[in-house]
PDB file of N, CA and C in Angstrom:
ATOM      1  N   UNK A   1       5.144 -43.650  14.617  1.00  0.00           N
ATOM      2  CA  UNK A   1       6.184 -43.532  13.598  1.00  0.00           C
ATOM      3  C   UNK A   1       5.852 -44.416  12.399  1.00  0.00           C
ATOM      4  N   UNK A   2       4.935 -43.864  11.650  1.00  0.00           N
ATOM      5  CA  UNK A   2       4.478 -44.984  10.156  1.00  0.00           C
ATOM      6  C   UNK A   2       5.565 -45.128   9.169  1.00  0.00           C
ATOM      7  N   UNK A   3       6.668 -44.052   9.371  1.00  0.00           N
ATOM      8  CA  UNK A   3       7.759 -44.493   8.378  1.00  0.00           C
ATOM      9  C   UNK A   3       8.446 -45.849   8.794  1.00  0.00           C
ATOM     10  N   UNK A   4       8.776 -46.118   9.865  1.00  0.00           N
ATOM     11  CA  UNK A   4       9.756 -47.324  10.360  1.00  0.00           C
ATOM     12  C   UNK A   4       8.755 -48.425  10.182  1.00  0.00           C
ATOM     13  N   UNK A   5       7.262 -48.119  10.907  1.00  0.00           N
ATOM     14  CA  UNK A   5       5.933 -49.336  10.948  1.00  0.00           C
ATOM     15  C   UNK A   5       6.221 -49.828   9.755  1.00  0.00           C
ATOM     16  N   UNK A   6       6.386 -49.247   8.779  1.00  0.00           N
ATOM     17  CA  UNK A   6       6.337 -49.694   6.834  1.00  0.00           C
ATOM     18  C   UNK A   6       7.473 -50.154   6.990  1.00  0.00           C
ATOM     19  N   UNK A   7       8.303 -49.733   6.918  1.00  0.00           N
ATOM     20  CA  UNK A   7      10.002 -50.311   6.971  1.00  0.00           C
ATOM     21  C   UNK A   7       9.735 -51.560   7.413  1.00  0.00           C
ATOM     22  N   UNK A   8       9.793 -51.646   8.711  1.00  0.00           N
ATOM     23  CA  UNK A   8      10.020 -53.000   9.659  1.00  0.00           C
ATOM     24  C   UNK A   8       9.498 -53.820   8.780  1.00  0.00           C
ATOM     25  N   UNK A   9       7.672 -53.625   8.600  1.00  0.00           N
ATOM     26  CA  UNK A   9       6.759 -54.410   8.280  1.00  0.00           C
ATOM     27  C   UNK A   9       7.450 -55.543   6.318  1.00  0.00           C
ATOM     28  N   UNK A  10       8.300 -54.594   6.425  1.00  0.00           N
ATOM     29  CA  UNK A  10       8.437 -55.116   4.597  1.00  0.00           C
ATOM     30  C   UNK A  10       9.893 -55.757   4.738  1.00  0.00           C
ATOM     31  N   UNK A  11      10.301 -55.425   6.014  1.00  0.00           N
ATOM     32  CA  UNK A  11      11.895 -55.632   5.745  1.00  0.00           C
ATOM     33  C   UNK A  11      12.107 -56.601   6.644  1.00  0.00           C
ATOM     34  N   UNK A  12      11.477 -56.738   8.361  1.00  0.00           N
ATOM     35  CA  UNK A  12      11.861 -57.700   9.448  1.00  0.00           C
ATOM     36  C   UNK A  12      11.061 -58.605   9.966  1.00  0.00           C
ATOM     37  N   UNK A  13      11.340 -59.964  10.395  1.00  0.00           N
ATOM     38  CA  UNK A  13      10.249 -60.396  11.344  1.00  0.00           C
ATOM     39  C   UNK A  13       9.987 -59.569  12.075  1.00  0.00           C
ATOM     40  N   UNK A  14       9.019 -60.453  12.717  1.00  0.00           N
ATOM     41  CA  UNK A  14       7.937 -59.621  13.538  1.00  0.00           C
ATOM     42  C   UNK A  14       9.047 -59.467  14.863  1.00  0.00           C
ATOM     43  N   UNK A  15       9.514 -60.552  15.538  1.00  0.00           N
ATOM     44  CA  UNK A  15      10.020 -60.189  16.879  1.00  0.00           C
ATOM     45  C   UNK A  15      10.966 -59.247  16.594  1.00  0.00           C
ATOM     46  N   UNK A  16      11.797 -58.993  15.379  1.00  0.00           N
ATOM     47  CA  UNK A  16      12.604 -58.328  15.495  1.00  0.00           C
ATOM     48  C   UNK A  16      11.950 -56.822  15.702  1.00  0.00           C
ATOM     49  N   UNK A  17      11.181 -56.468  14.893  1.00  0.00           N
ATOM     50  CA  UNK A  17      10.053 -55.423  14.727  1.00  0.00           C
ATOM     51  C   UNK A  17       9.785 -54.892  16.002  1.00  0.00           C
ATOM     52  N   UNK A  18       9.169 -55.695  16.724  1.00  0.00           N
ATOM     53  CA  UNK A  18       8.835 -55.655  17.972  1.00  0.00           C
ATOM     54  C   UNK A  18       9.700 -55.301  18.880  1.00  0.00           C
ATOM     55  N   UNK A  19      11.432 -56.064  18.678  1.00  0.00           N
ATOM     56  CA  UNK A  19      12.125 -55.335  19.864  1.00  0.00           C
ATOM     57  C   UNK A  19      12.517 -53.988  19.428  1.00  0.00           C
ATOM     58  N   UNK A  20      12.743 -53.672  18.168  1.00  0.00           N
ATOM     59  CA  UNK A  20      12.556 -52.670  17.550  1.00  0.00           C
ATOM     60  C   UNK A  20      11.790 -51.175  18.105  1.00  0.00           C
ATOM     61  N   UNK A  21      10.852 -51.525  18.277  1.00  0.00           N
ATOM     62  CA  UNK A  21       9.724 -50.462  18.606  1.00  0.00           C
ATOM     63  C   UNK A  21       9.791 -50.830  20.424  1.00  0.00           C
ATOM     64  N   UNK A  22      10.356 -51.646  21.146  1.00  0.00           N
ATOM     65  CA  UNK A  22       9.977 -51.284  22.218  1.00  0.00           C
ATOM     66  C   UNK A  22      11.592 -50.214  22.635  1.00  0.00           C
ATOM     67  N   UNK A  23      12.747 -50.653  21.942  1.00  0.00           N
ATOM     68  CA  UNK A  23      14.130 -50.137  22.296  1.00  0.00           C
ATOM     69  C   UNK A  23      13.564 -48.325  21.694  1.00  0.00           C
ATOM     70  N   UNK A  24      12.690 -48.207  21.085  1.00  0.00           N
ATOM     71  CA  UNK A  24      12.184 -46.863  20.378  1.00  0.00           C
ATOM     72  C   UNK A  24      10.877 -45.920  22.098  1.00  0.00           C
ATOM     73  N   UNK A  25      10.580 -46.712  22.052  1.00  0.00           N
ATOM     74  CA  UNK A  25       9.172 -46.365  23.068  1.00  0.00           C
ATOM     75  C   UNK A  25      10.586 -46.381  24.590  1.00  0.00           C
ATOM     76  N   UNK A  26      11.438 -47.230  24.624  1.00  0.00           N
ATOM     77  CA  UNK A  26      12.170 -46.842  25.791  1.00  0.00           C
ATOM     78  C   UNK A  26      13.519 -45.684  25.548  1.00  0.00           C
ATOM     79  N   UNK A  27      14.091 -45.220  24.626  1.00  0.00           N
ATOM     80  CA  UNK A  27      14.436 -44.441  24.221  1.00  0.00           C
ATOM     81  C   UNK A  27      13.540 -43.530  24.379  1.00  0.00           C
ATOM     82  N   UNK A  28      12.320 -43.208  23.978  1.00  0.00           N
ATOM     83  CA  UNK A  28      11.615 -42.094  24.026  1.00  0.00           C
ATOM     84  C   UNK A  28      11.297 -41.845  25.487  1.00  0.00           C
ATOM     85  N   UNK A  29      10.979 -42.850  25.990  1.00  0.00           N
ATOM     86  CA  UNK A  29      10.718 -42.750  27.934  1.00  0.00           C
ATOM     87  C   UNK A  29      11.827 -41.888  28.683  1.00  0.00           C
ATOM     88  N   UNK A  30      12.793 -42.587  27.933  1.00  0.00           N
ATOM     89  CA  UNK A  30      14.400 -42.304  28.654  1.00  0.00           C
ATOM     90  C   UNK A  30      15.123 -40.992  28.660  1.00  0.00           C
ATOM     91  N   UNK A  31      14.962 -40.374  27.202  1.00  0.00           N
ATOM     92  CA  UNK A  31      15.361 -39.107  26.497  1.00  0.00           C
ATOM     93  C   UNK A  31      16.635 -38.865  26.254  1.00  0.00           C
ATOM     94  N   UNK A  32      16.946 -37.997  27.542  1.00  0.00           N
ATOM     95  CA  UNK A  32      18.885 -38.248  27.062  1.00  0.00           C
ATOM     96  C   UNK A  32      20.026 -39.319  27.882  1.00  0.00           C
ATOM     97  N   UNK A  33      18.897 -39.620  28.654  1.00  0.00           N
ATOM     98  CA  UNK A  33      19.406 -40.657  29.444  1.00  0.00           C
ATOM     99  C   UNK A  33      20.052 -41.618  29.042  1.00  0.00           C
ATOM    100  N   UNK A  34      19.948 -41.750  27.864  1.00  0.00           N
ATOM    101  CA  UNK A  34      19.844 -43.300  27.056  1.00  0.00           C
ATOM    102  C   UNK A  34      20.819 -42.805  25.811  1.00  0.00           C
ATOM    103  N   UNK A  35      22.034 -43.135  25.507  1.00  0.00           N
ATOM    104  CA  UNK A  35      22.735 -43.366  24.260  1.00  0.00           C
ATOM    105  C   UNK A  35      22.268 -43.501  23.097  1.00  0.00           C
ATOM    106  N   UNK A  36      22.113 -42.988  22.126  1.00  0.00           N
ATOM    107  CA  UNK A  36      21.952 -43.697  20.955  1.00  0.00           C
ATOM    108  C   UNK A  36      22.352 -44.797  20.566  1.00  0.00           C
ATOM    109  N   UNK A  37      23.833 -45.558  21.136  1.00  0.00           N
ATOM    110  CA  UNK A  37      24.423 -46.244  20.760  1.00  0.00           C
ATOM    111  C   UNK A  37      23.715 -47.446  21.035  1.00  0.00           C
ATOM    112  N   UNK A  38      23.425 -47.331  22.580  1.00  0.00           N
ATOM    113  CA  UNK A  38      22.963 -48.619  23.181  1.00  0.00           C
ATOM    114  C   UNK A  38      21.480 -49.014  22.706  1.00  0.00           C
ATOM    115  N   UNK A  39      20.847 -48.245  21.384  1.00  0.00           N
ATOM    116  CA  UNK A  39      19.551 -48.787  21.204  1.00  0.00           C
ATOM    117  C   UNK A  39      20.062 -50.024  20.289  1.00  0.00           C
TER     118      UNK A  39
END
């Protein structure tokens, strides 16, 4: 996802970034399992 990579990269620290993209990679694992809300 290079749109958000750019985003994050200009807009958040890094850890935030990071939990960022893992709540994204477990959302994607999860599918509908997972709320939108709770990312």
């Amino acid at each position: 996802m290079p749109i958000l990579a750019n985003f994050g990269s200009q807009s958040f620290p890094r850890k935030f970034r990071n939990f960022v993209n893992y709540r994204l990679a477990c959302f994607a694992k999860n599918g509908e399992k997972v709320s939108p809300e709770k990312i």
